[in-house]
N, C-alpha and C. Protein backbone atom coordinates (compact mmCIF):
# COMPACT_ATOMS: atom_id res chain seq x y z
N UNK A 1 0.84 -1.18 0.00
CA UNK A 1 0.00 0.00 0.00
C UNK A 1 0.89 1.25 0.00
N UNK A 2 0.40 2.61 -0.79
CA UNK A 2 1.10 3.58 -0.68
C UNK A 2 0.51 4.48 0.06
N UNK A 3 1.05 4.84 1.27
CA UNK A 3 0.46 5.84 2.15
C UNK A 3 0.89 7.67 1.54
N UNK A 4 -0.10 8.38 1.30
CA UNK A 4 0.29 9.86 0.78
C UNK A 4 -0.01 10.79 2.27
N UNK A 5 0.99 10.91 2.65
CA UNK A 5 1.36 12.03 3.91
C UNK A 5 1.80 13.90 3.24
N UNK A 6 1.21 14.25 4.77
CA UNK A 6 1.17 15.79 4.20
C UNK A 6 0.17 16.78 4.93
N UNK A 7 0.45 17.89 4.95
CA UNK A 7 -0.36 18.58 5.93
C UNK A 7 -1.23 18.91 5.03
N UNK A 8 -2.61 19.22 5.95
CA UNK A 8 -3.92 19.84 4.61
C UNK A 8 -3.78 20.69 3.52
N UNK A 9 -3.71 20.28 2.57
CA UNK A 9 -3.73 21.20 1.25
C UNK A 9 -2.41 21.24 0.68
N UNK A 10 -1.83 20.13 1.01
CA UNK A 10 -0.93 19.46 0.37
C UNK A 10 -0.76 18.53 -0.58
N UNK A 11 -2.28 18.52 -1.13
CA UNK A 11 -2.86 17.04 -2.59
C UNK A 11 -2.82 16.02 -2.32
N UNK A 12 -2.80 15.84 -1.09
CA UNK A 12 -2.79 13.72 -0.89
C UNK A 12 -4.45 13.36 -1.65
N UNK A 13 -5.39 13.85 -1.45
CA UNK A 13 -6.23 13.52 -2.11
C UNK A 13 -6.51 13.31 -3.61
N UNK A 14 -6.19 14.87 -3.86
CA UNK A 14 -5.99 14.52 -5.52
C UNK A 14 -5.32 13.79 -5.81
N UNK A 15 -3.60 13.94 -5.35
CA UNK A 15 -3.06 12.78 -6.17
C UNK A 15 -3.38 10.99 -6.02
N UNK A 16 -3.91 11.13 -4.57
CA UNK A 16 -4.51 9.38 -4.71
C UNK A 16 -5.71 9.17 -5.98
N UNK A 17 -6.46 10.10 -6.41
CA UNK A 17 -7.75 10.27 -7.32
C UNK A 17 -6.76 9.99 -8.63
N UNK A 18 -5.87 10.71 -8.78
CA UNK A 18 -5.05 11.01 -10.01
C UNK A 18 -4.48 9.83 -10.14
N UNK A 19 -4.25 9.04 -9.30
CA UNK A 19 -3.81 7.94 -9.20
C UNK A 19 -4.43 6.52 -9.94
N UNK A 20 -5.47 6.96 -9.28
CA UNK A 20 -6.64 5.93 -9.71
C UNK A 20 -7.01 6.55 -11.14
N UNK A 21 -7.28 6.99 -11.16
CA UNK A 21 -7.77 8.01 -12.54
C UNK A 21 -6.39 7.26 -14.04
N UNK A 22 -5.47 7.59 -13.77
CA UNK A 22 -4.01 7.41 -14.69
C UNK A 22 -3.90 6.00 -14.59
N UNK A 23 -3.44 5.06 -13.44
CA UNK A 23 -3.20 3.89 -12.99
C UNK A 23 -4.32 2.94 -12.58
N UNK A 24 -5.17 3.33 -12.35
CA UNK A 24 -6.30 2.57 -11.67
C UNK A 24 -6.07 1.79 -10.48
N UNK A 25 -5.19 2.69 -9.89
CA UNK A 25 -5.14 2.08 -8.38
C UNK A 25 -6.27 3.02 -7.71
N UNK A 26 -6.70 1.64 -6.47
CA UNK A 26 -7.80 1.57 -6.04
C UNK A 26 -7.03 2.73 -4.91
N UNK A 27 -7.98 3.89 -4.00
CA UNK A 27 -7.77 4.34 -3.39
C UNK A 27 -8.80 4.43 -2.17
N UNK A 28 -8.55 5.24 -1.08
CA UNK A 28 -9.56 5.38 0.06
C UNK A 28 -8.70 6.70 0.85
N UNK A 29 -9.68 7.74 1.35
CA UNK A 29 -9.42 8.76 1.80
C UNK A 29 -9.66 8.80 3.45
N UNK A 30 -8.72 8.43 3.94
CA UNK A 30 -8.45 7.95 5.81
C UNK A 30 -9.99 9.07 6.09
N UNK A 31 -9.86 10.48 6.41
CA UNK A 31 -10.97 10.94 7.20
C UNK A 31 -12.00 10.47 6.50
N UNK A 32 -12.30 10.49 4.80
CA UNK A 32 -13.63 9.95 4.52
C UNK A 32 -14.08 8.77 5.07
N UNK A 33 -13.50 7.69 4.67
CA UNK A 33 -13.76 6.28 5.14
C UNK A 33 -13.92 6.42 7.16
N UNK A 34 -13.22 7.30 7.65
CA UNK A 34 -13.34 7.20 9.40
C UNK A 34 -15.27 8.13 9.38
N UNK A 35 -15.58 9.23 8.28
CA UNK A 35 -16.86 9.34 7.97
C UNK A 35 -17.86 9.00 7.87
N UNK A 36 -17.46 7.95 7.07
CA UNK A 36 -18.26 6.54 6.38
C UNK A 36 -19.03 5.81 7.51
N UNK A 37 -17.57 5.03 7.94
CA UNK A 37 -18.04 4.32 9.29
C UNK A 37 -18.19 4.85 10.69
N UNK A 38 -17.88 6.49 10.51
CA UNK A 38 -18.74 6.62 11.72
C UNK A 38 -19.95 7.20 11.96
N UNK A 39 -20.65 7.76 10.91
CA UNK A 39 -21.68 8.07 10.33
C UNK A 39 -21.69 9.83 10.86
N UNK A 40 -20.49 10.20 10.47
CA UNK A 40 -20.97 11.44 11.17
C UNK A 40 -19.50 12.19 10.65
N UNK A 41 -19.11 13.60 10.46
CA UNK A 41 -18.11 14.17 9.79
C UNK A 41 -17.29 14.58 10.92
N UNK A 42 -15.90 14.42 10.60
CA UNK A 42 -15.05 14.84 11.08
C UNK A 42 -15.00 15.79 11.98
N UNK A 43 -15.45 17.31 11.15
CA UNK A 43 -16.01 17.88 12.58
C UNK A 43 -16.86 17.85 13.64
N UNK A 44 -17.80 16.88 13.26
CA UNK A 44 -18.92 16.97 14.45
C UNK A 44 -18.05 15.89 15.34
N UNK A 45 -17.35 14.91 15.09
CA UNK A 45 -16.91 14.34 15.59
C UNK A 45 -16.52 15.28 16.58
N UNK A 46 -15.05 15.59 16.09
CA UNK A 46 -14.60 16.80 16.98
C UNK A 46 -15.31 17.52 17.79
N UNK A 47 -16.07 17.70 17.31
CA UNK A 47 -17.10 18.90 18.58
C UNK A 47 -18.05 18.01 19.14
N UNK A 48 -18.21 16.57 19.17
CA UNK A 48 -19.04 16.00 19.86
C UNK A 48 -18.68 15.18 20.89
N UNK A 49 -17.06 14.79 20.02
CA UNK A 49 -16.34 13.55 20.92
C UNK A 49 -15.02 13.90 21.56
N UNK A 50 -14.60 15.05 21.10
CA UNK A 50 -13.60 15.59 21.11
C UNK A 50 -12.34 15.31 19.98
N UNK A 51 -10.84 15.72 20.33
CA UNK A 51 -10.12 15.04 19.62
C UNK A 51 -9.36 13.69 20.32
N UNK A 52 -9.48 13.70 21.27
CA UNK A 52 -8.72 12.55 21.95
C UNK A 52 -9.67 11.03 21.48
N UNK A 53 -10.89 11.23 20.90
CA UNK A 53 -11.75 9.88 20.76
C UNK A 53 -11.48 10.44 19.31
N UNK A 54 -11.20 11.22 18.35
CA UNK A 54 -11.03 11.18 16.76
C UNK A 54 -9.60 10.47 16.64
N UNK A 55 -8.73 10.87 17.37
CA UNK A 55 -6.99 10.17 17.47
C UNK A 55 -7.23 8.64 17.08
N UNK A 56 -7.78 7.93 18.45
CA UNK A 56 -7.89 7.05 18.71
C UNK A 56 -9.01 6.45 17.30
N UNK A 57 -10.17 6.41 17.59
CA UNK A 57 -10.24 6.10 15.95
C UNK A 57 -9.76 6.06 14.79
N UNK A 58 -9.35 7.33 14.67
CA UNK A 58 -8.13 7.37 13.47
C UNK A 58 -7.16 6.48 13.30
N UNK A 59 -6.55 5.81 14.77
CA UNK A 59 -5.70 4.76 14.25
C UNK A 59 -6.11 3.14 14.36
N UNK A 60 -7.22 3.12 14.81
CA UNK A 60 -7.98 1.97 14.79
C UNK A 60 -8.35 2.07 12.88
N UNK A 61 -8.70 2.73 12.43
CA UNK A 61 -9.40 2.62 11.23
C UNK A 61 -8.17 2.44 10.24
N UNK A 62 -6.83 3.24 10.44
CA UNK A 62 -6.18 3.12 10.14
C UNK A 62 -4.99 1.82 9.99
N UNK A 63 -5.18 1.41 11.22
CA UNK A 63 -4.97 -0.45 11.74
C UNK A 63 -5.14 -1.39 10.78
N UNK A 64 -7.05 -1.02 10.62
CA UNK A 64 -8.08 -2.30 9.93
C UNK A 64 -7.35 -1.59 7.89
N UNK A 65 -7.10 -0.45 7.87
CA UNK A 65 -6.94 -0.43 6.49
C UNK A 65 -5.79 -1.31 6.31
N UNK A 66 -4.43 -1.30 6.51
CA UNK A 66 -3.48 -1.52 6.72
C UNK A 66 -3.58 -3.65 6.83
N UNK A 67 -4.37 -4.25 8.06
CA UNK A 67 -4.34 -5.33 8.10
C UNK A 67 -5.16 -5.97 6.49
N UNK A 68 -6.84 -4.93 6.26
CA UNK A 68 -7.51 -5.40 5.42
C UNK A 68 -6.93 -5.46 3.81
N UNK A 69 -5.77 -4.67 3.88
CA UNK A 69 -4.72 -4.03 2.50
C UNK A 69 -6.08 -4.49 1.34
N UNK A 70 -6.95 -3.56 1.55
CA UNK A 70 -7.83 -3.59 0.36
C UNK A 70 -7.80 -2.26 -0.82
N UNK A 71 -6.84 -1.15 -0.95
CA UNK A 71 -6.38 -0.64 -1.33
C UNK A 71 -4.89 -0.12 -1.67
N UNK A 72 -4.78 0.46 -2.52
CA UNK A 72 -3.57 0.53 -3.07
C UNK A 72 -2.73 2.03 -2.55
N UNK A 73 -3.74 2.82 -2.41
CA UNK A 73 -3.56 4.30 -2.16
C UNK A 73 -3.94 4.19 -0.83
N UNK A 74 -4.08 4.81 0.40
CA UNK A 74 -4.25 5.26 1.39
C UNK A 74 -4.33 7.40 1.31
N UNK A 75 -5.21 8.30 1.21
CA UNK A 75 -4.47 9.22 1.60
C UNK A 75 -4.86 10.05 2.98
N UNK A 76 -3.62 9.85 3.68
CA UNK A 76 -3.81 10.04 5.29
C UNK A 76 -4.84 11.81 5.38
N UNK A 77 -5.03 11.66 6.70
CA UNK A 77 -5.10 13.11 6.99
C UNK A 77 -3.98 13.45 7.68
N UNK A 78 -4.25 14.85 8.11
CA UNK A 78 -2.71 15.89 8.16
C UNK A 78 -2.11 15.42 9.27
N UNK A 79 -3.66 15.18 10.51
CA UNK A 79 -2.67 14.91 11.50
C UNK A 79 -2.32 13.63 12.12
N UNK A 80 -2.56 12.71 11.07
CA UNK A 80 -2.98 11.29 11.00
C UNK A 80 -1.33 10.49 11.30
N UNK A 81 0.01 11.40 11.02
CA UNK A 81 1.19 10.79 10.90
C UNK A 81 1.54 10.99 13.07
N UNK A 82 1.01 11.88 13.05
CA UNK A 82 1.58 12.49 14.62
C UNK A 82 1.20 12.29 15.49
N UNK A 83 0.37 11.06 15.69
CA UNK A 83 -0.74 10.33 16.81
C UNK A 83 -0.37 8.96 16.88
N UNK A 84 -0.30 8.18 18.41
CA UNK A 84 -0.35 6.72 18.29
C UNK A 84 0.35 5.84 17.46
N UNK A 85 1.83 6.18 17.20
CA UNK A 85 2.75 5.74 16.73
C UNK A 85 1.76 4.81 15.01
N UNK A 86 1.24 5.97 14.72
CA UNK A 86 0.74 5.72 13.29
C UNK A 86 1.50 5.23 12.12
N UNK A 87 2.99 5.89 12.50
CA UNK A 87 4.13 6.45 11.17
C UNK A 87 4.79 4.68 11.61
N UNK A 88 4.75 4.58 12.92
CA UNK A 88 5.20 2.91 13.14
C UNK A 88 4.29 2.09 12.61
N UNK A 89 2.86 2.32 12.44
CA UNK A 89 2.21 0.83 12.14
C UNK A 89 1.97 0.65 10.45
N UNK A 90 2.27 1.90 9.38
CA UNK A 90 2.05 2.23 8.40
C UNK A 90 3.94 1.43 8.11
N UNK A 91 4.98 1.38 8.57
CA UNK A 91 6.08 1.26 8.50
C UNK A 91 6.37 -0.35 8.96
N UNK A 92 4.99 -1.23 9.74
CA UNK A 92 5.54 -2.52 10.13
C UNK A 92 5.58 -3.61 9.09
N UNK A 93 4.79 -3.10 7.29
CA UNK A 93 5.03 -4.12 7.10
C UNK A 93 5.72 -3.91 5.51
N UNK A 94 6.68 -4.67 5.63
CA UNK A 94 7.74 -4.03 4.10
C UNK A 94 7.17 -3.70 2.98
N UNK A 95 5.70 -4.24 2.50
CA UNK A 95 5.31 -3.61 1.11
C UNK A 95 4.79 -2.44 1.22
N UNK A 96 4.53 -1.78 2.53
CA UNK A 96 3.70 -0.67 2.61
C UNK A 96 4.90 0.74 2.53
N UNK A 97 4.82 1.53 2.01
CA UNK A 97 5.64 2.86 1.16
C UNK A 97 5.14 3.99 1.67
N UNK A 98 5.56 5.01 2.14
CA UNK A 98 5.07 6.33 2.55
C UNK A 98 6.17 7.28 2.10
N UNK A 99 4.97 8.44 1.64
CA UNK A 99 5.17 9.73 0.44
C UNK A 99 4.69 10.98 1.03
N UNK A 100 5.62 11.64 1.81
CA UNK A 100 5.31 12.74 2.34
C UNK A 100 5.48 14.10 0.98
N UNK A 101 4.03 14.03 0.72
CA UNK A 101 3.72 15.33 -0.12
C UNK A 101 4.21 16.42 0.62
N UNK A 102 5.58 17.23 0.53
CA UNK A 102 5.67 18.63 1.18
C UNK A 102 5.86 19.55 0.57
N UNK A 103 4.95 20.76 1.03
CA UNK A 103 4.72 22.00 0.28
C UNK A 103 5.08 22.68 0.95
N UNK A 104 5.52 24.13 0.67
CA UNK A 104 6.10 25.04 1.20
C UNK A 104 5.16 25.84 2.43
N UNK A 105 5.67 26.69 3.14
CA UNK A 105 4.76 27.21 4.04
C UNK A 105 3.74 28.32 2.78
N UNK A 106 3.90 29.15 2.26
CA UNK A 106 3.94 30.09 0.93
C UNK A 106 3.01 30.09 0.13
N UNK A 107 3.63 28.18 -0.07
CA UNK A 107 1.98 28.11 -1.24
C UNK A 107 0.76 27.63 -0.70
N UNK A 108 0.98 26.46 1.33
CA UNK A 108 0.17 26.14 1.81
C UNK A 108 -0.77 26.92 2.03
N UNK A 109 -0.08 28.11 2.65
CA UNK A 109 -1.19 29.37 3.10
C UNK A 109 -2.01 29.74 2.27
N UNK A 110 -1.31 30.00 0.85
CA UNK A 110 -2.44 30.69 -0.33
C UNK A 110 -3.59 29.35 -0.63
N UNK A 111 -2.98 28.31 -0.83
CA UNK A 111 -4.10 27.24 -0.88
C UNK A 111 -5.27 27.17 0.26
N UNK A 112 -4.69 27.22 1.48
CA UNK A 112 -5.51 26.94 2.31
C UNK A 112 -6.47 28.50 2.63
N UNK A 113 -6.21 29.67 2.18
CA UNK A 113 -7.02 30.74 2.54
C UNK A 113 -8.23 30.80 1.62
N UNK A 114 -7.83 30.21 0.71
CA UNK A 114 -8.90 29.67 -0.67
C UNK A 114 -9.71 28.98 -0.02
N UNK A 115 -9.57 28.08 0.42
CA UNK A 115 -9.97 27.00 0.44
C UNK A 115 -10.95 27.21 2.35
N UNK A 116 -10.83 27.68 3.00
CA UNK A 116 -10.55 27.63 4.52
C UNK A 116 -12.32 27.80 4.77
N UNK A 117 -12.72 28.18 4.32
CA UNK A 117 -14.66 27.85 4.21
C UNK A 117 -14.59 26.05 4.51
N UNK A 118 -14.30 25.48 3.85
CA UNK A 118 -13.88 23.88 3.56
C UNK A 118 -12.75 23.41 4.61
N UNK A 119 -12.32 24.42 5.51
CA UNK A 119 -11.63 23.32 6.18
C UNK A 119 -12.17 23.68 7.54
N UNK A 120 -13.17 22.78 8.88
CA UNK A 120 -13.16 23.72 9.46
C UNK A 120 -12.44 24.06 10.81
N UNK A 121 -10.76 23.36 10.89
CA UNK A 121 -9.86 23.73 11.27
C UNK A 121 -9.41 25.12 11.11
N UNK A 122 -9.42 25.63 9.79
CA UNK A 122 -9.14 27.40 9.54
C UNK A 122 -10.17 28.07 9.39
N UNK A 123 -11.39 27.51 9.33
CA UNK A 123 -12.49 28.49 9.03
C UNK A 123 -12.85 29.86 9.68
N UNK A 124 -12.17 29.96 10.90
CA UNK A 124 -12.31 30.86 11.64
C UNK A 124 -11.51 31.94 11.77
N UNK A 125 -10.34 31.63 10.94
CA UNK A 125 -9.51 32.23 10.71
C UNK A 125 -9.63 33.82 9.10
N UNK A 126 -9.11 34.86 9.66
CA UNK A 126 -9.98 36.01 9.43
C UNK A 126 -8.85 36.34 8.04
N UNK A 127 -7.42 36.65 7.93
CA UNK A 127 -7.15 37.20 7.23
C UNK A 127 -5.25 35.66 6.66
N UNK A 128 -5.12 36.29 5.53
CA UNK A 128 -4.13 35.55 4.76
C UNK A 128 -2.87 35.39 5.73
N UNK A 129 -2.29 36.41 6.50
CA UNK A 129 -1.82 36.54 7.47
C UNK A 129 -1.94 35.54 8.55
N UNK A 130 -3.20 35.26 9.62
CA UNK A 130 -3.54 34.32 10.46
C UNK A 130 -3.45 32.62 9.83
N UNK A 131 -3.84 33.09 8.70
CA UNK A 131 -4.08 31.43 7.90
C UNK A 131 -2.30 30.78 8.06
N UNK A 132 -1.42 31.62 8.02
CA UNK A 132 0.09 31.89 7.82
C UNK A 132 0.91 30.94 8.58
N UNK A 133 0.20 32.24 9.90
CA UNK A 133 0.80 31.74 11.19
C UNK A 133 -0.01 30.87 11.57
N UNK A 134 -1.17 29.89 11.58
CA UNK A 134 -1.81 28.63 11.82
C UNK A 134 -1.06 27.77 11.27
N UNK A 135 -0.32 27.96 9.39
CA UNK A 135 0.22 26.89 9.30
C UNK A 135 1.40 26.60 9.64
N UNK A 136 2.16 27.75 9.99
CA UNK A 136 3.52 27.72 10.43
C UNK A 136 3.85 27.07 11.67
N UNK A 137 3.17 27.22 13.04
CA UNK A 137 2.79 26.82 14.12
C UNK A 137 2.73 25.03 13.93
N UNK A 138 1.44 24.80 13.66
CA UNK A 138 1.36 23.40 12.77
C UNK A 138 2.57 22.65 11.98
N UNK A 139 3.19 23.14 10.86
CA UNK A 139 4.28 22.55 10.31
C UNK A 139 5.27 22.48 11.42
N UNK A 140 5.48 23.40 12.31
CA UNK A 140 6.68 23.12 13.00
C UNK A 140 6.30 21.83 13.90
N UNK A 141 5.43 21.55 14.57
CA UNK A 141 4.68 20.79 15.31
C UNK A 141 5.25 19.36 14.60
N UNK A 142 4.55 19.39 13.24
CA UNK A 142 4.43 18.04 12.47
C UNK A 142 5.29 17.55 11.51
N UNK A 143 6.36 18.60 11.37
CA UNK A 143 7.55 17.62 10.45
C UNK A 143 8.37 16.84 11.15
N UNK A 144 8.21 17.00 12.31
CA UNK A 144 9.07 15.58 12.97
C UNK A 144 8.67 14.28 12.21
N UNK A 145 7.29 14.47 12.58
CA UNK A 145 6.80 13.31 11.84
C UNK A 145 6.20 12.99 10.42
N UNK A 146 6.23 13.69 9.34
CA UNK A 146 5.92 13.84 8.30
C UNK A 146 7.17 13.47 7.91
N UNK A 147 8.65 13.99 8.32
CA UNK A 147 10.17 12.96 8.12
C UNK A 147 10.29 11.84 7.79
N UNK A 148 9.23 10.98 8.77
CA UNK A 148 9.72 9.81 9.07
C UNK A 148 9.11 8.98 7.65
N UNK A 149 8.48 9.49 6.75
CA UNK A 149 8.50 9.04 5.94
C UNK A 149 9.39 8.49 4.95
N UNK A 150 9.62 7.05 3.80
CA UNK A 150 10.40 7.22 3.16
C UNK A 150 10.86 7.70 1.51
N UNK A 151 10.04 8.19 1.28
CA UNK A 151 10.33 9.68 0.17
C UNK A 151 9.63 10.75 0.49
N UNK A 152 10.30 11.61 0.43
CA UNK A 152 10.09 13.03 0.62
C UNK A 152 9.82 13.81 -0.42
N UNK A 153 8.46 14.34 -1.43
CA UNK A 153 8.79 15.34 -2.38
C UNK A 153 8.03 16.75 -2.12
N UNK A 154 9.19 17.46 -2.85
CA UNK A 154 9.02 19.09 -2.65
C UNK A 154 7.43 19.28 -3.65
N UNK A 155 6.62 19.31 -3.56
CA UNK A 155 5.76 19.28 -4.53
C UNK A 155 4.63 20.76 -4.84
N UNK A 156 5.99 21.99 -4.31
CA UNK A 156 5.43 23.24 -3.55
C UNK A 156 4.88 23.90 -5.19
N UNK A 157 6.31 23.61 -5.78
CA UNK A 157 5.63 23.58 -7.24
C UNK A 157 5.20 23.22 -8.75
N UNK A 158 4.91 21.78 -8.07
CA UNK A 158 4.92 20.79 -9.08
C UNK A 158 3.34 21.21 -9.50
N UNK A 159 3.47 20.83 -10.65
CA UNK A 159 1.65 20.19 -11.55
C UNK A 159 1.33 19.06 -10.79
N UNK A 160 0.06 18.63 -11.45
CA UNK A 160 -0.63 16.92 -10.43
C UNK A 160 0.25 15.92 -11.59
N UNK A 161 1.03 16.46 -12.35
CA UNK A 161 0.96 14.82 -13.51
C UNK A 161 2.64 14.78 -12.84
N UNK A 162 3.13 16.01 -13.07
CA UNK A 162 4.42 16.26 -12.47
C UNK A 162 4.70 15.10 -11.22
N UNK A 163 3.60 15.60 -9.88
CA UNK A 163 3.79 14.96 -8.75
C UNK A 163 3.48 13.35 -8.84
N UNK A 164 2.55 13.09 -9.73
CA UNK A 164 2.41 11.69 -9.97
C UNK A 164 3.62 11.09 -10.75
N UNK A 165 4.15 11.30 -11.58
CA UNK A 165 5.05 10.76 -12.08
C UNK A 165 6.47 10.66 -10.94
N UNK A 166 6.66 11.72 -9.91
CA UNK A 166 7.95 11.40 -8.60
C UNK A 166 7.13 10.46 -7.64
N UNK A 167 6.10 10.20 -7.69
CA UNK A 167 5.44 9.60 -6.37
C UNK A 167 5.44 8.36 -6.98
N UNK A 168 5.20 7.91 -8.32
CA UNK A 168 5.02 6.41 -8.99
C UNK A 168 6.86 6.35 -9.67
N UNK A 169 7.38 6.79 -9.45
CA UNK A 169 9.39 6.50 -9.99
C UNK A 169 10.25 6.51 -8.38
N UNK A 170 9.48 6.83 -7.55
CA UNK A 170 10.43 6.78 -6.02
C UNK A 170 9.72 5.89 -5.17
């Protein structure tokens, strides 16, 4: 299985789609599928269960993907590498590959201020500036573990065919 790591708005999604789309590898999107089966969205989760019961699911679901290897793609969520020795259980078994999509702080921000209606981690967040320093804060937090991956691509300014072609040659 290929796990696509990366903080939000870093294309793990698209490129698992692009994936499937070009290659026809089968994919699954970690928060959708934790959606799926829990019948309820990510944020309400959050605001219902907190994050300490989303963690913990997250790597239970993440577990059963991993044992069930019914896909080819995996693409994590952001903070899916930095919880419950995740980056260890994605790493215990030799065919499984992890691809830390990393984008610059620069272009994250402009993506994510676009986008931040849709996320509702930043939604609350008022100007291009704040969106900035949310992700800066965050990246510093999470490249410990977004590292521990084993390829790393700069993909701050790649195209999607660009990034697919380093993610399917490494």
């Amino acid at each position: 299985m290929l796990f696509l790591l990366g903080y939000m708005g870093s294309g793990k999604s698209t490129i698992a789609k692009a994936l499937f789309k070009t290659k026809g590898l089968t994919y699954v999107d970690l928060d959708e599928y934790i959606e799926t089966n829990e019948g309820s969205t990510i944020s309400d989760i959050f605001s219902q269960k907190g994050e300490i019961y989303f963690r913990k699911i997250e790597s239970l679901y993440l577990k059963k993907l991993i044992e069930d290897q019914e896909y080819d793609v995996v693409a994590l969520g952001g903070g899916t590498p930095c919880y419950a020795n995740n980056m260890g259980l994605i790493h215990e078994k030799p065919i499984n590959k992890s691809v830390y999509l990393k984008v610059n702080l620069n272009t994250l921000s402009e993506r994510l201020y676009l986008q931040k209606a849709n996320r509702p981690l930043i939604a609350h967040l008022e100007t291009k500036e704040d969106v900035k320093d949310f992700v800066r804060k965050h990246l510093f937090e999470r490249e410990y573990y977004y590292r521990q991956a084993q390829t790393i691509i700069d993909v701050s300014e790649m195209s999607i065919e660009d990034t697919l072609e380093k993610v399917l040659t490494n």
